[in-house]
PDB file of N, CA and C in Angstrom:
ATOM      1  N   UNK A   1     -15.599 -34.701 -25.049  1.00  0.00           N
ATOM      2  CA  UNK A   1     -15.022 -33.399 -24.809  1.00  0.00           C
ATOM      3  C   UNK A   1     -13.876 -33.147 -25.780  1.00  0.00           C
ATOM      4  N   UNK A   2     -14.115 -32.032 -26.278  1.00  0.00           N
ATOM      5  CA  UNK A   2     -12.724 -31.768 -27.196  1.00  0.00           C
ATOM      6  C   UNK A   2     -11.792 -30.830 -26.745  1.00  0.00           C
ATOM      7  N   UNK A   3      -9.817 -31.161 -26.841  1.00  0.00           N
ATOM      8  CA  UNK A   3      -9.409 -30.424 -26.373  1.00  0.00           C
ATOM      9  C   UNK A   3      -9.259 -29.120 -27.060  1.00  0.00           C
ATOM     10  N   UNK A   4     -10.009 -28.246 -27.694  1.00  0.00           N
ATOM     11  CA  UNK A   4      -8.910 -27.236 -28.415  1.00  0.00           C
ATOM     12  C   UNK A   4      -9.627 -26.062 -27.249  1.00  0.00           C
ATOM     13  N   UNK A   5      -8.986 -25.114 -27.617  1.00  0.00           N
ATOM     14  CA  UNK A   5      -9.148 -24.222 -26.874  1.00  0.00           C
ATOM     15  C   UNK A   5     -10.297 -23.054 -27.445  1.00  0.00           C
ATOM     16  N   UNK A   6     -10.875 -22.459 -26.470  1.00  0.00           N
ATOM     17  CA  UNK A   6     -11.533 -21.658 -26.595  1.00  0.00           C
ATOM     18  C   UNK A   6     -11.426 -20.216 -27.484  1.00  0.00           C
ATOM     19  N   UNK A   7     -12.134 -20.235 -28.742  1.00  0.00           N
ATOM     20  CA  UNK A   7     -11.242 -18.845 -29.439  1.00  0.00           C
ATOM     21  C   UNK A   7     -11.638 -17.679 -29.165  1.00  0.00           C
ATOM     22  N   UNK A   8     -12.872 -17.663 -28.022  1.00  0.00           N
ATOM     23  CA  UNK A   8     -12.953 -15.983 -27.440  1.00  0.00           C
ATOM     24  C   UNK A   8     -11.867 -16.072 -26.278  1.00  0.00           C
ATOM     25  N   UNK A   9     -11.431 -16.873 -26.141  1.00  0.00           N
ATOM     26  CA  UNK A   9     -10.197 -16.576 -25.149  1.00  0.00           C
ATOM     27  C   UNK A   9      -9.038 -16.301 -25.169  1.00  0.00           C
ATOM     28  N   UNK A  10      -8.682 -15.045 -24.824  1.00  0.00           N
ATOM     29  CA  UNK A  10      -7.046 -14.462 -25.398  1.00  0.00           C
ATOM     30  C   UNK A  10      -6.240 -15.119 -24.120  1.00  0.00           C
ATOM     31  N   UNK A  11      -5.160 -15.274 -24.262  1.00  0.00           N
ATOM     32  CA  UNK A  11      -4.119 -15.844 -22.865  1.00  0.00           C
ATOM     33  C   UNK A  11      -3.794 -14.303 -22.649  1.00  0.00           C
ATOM     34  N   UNK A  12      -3.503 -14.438 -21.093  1.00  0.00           N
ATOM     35  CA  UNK A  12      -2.824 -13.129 -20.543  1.00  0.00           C
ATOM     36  C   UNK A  12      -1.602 -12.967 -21.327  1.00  0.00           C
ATOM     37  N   UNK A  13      -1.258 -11.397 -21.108  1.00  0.00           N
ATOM     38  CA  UNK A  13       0.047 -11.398 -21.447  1.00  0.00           C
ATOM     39  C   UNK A  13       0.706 -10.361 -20.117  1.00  0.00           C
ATOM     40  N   UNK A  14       1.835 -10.116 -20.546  1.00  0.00           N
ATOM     41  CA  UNK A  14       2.380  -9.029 -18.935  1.00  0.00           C
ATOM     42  C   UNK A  14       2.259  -8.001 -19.158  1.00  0.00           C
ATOM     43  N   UNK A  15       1.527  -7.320 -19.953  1.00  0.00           N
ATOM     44  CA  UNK A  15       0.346  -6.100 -19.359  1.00  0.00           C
ATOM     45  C   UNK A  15      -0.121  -6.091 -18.623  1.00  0.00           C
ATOM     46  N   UNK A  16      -0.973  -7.016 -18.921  1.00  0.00           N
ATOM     47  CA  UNK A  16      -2.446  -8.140 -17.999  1.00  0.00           C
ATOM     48  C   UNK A  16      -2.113  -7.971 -16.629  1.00  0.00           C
ATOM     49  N   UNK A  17      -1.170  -8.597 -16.509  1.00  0.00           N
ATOM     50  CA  UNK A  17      -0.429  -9.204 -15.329  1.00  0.00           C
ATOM     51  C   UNK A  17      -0.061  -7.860 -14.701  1.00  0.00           C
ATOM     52  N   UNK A  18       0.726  -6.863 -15.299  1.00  0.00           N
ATOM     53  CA  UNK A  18       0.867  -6.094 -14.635  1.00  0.00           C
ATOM     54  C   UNK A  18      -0.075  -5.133 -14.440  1.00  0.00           C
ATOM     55  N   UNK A  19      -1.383  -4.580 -14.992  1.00  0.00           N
ATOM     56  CA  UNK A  19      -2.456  -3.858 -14.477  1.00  0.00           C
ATOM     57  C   UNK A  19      -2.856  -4.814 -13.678  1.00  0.00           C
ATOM     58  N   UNK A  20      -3.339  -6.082 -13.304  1.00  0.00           N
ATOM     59  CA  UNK A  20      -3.739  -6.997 -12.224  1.00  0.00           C
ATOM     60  C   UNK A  20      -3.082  -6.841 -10.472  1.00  0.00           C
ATOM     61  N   UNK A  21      -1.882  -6.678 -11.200  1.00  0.00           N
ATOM     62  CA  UNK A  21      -0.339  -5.869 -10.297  1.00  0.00           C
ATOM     63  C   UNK A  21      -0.945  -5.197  -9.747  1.00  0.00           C
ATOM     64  N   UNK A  22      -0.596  -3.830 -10.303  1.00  0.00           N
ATOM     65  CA  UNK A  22      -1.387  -2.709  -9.796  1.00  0.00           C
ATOM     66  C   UNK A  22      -2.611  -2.054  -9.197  1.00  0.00           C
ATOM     67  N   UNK A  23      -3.465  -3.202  -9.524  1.00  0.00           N
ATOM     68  CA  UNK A  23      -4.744  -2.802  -9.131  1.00  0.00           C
ATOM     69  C   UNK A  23      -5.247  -3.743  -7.328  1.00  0.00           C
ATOM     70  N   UNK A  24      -4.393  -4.987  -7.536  1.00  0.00           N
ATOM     71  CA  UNK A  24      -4.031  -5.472  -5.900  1.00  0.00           C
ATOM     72  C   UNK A  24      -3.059  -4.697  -4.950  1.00  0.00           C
ATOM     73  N   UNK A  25      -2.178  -3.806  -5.615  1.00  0.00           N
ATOM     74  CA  UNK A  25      -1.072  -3.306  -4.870  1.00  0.00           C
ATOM     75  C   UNK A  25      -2.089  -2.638  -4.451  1.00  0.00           C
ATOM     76  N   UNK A  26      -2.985  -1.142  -5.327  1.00  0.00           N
ATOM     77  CA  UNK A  26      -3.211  -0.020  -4.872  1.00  0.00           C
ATOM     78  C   UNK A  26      -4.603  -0.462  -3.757  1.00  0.00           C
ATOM     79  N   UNK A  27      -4.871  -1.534  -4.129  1.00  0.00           N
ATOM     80  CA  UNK A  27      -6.302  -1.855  -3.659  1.00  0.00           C
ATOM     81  C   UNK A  27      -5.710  -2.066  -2.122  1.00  0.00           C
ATOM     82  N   UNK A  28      -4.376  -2.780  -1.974  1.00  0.00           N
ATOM     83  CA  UNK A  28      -3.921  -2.993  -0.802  1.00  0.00           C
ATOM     84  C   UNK A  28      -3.188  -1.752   0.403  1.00  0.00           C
ATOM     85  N   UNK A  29      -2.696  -0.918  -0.573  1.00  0.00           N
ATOM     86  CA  UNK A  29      -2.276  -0.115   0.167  1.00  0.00           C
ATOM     87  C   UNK A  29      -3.330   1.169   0.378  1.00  0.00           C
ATOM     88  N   UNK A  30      -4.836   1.069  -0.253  1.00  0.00           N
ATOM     89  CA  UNK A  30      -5.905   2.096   0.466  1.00  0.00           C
ATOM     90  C   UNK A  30      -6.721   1.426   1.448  1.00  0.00           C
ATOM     91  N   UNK A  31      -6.946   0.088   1.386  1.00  0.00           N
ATOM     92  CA  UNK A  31      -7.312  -0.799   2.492  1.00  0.00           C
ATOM     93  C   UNK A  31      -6.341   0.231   3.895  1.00  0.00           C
ATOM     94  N   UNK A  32      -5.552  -0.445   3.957  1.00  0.00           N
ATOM     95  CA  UNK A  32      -4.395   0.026   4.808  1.00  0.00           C
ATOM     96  C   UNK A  32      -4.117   0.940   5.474  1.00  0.00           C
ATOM     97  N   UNK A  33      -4.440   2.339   4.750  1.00  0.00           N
ATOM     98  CA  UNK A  33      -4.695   3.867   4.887  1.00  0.00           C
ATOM     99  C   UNK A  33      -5.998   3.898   5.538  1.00  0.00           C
ATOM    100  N   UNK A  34      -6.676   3.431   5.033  1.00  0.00           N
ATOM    101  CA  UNK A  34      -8.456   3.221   5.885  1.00  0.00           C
ATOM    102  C   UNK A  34      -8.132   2.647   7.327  1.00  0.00           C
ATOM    103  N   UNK A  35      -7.617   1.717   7.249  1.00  0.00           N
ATOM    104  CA  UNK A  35      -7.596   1.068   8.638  1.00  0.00           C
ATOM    105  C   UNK A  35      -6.730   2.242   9.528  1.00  0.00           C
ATOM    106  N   UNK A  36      -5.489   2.533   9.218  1.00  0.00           N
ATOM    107  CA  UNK A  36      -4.802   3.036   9.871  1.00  0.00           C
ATOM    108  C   UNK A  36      -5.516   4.418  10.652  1.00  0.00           C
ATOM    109  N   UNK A  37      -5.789   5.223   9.346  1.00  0.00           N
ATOM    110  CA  UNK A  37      -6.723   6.753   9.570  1.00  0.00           C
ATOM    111  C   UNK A  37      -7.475   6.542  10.500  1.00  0.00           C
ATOM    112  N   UNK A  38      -8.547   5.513  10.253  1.00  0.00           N
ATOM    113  CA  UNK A  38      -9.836   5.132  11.247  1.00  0.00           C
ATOM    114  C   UNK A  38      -9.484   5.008  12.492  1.00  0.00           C
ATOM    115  N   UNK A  39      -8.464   3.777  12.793  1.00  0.00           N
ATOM    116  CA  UNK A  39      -7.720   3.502  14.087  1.00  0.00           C
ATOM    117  C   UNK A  39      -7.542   4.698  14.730  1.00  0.00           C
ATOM    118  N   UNK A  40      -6.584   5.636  13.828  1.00  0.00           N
ATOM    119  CA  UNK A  40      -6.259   6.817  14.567  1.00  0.00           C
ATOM    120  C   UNK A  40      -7.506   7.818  15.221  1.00  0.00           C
ATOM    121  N   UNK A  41      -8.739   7.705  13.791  1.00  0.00           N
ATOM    122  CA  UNK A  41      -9.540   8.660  14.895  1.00  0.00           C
ATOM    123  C   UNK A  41     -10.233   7.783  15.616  1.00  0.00           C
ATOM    124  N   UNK A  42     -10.501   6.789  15.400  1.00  0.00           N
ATOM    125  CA  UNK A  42     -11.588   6.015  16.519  1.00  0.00           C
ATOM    126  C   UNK A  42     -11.300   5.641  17.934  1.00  0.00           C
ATOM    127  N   UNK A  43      -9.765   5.103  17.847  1.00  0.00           N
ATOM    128  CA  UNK A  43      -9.012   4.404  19.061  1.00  0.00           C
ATOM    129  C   UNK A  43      -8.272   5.869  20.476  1.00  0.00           C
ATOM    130  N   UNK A  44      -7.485   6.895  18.907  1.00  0.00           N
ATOM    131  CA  UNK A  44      -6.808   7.729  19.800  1.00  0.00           C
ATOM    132  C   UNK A  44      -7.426   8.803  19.511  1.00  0.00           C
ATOM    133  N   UNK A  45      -8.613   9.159  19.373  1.00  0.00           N
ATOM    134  CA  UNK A  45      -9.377  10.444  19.205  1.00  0.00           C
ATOM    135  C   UNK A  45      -8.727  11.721  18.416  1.00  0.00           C
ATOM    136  N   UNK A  46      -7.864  10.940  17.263  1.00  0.00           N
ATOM    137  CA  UNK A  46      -7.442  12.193  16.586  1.00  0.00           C
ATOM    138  C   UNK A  46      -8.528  12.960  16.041  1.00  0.00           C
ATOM    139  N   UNK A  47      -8.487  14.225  15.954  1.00  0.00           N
ATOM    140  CA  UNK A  47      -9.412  15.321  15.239  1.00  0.00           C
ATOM    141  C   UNK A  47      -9.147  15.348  13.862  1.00  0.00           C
ATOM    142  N   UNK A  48      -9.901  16.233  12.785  1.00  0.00           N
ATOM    143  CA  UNK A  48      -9.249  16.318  11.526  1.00  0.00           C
ATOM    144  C   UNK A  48      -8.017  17.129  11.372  1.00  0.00           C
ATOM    145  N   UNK A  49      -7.172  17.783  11.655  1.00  0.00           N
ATOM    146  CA  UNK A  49      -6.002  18.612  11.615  1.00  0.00           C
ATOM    147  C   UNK A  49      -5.052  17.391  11.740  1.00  0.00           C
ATOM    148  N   UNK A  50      -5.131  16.483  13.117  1.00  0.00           N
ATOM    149  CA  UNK A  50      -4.159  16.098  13.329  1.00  0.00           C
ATOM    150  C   UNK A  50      -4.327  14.597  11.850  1.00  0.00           C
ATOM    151  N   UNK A  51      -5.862  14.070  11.899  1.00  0.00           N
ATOM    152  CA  UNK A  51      -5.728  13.273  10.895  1.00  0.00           C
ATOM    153  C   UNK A  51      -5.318  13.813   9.439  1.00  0.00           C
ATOM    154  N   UNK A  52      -5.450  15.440   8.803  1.00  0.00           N
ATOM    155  CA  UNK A  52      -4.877  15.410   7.462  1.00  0.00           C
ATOM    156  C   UNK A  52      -3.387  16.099   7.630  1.00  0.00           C
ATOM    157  N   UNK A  53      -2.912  16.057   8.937  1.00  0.00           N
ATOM    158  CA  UNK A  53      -1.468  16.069   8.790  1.00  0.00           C
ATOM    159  C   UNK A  53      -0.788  14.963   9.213  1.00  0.00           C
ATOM    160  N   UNK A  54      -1.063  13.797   9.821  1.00  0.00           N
ATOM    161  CA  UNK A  54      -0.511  12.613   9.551  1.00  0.00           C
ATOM    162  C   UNK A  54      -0.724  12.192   7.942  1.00  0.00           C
ATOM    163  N   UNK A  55      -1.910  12.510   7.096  1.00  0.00           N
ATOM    164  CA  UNK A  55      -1.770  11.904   5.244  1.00  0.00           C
ATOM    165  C   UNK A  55      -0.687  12.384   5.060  1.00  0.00           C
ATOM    166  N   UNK A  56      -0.798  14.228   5.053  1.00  0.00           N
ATOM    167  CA  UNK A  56       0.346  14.817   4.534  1.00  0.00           C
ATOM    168  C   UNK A  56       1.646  14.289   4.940  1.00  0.00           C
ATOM    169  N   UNK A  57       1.977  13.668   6.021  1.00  0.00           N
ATOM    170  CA  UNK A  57       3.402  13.469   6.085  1.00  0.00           C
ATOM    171  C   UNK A  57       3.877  12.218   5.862  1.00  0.00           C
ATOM    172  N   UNK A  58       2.687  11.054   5.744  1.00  0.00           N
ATOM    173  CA  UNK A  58       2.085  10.156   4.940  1.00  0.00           C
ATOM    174  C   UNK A  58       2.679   9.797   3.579  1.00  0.00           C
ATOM    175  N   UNK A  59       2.354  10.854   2.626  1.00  0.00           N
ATOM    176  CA  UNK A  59       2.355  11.369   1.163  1.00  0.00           C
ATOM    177  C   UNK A  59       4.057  11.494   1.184  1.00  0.00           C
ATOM    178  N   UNK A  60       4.673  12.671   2.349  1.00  0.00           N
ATOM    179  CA  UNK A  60       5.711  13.195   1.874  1.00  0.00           C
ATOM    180  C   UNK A  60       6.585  11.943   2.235  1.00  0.00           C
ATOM    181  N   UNK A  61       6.585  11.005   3.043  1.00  0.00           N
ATOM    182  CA  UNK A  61       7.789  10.082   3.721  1.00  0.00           C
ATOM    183  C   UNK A  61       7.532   9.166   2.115  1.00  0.00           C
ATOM    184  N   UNK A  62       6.173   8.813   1.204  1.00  0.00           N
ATOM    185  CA  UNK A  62       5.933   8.067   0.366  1.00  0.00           C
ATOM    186  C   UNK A  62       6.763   8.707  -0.723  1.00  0.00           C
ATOM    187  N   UNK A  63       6.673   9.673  -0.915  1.00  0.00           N
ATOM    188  CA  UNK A  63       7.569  10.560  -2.325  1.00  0.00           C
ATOM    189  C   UNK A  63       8.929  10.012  -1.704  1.00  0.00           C
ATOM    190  N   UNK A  64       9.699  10.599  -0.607  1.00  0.00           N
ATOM    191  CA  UNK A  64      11.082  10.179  -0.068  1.00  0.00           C
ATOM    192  C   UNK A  64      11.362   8.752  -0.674  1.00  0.00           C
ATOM    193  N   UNK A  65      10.428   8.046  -0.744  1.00  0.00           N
ATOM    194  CA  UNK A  65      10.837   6.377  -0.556  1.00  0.00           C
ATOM    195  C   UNK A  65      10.817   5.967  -2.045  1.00  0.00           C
ATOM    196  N   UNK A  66       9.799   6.987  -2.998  1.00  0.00           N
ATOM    197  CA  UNK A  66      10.054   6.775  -4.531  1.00  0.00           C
ATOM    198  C   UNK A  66      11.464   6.829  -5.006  1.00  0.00           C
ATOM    199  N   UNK A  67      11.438   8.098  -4.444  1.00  0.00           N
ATOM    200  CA  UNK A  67      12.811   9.040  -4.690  1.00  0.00           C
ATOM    201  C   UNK A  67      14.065   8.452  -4.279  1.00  0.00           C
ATOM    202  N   UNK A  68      14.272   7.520  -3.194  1.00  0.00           N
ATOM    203  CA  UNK A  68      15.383   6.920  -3.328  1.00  0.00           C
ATOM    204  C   UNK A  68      15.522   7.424  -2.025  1.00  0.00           C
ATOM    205  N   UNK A  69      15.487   8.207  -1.435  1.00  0.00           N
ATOM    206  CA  UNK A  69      15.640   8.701  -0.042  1.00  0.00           C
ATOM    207  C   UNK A  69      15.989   8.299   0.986  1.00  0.00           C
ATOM    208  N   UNK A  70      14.660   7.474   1.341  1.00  0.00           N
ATOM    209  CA  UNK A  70      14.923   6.443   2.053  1.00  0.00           C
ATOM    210  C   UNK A  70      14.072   4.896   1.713  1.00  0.00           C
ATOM    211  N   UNK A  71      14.425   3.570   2.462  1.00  0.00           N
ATOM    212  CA  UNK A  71      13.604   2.958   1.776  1.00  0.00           C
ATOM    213  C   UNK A  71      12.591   1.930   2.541  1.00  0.00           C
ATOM    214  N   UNK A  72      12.009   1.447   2.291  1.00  0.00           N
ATOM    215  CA  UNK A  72      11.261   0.585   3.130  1.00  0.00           C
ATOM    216  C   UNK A  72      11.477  -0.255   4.382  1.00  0.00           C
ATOM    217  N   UNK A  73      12.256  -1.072   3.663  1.00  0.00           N
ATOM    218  CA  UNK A  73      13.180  -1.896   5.169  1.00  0.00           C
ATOM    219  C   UNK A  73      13.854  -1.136   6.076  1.00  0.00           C
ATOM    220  N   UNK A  74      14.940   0.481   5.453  1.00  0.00           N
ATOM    221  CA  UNK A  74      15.442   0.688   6.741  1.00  0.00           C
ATOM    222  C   UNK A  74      14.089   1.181   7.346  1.00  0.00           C
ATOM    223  N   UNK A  75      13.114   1.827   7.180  1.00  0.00           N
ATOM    224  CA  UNK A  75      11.892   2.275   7.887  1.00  0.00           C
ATOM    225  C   UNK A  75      11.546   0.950   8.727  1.00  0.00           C
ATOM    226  N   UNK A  76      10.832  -0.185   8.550  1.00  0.00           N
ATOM    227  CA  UNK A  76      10.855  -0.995   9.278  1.00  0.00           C
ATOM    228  C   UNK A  76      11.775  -1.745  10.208  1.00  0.00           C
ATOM    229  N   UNK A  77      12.987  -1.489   9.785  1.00  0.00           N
ATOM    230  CA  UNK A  77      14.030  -1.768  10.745  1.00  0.00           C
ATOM    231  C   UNK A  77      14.053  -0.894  12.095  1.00  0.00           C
ATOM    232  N   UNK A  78      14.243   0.483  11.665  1.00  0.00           N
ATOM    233  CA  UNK A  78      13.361   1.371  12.753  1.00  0.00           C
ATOM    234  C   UNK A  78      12.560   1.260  13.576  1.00  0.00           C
ATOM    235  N   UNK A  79      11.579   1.235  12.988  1.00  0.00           N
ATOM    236  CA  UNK A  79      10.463   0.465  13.770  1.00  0.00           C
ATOM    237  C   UNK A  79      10.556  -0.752  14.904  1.00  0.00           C
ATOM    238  N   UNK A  80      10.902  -1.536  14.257  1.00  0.00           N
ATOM    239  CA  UNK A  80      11.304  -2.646  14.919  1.00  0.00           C
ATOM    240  C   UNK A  80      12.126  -2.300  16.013  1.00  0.00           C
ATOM    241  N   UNK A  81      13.592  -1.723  16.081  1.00  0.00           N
ATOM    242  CA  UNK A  81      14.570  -1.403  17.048  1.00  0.00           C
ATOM    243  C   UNK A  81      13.677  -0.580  18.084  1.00  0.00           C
ATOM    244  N   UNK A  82      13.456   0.691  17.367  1.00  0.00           N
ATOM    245  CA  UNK A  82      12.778   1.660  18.140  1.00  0.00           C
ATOM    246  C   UNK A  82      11.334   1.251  18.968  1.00  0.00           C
ATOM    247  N   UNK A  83      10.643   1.149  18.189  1.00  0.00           N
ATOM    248  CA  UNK A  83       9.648   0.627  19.145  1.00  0.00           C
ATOM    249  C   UNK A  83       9.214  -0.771  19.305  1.00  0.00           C
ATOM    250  N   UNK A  84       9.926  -1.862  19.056  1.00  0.00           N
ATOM    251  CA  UNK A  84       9.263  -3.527  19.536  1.00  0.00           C
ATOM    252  C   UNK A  84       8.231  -3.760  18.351  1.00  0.00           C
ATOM    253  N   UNK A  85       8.379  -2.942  16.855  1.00  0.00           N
ATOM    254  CA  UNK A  85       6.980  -3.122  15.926  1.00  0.00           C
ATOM    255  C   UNK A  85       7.586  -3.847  14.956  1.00  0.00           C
ATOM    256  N   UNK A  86       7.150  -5.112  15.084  1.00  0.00           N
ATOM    257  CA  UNK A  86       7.641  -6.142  13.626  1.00  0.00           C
ATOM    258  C   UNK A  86       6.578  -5.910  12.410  1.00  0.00           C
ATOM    259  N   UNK A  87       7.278  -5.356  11.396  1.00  0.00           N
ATOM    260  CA  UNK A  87       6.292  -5.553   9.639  1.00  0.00           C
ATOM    261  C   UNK A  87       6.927  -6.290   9.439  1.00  0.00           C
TER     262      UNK A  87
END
């Protein structure tokens, strides 16, 4: 066996790494949206109104949290106090 390396093989670089990033983040957070949406209409019989105005407010609390607004943890801290929900 010889050690050299393979020359169709480029090493990652942090591009790589970061489209790889991105494509587990987004993959993770539409997983997520699926489950949640579904839950909502399957479990609590939401209709479509009430399911595309939970996205919409969905979308808008997500812009807030880009924006600096507000941010993740205090939202889950919330959660947590307010209703007994550990993320």
């Amino acid at each position: 066996m010889s050690n050299k390396p393979n020359p169709r093989k480029r090493p990652a670089n942090m591009a790589d790494v970061g489209r790889a990033t991105k494509k587990v983040r987004d993959e993770a957070i539409r997983y997520t949206s699926v489950i949640f949406l579904s839950t909502l209409c399957d479990k609590e019989q939401a209709d479509a109104e009430i399911i595309r105005r939970v996205w919409n407010e969905v979308n808008e609390l997500s812009d807030s949290i880009s924006q600096g607004y507000v941010s993740v943890s205090d939202l889950a801290d919330t959660l947590k106090k307010e209703y007994g929900i550990n993320i």
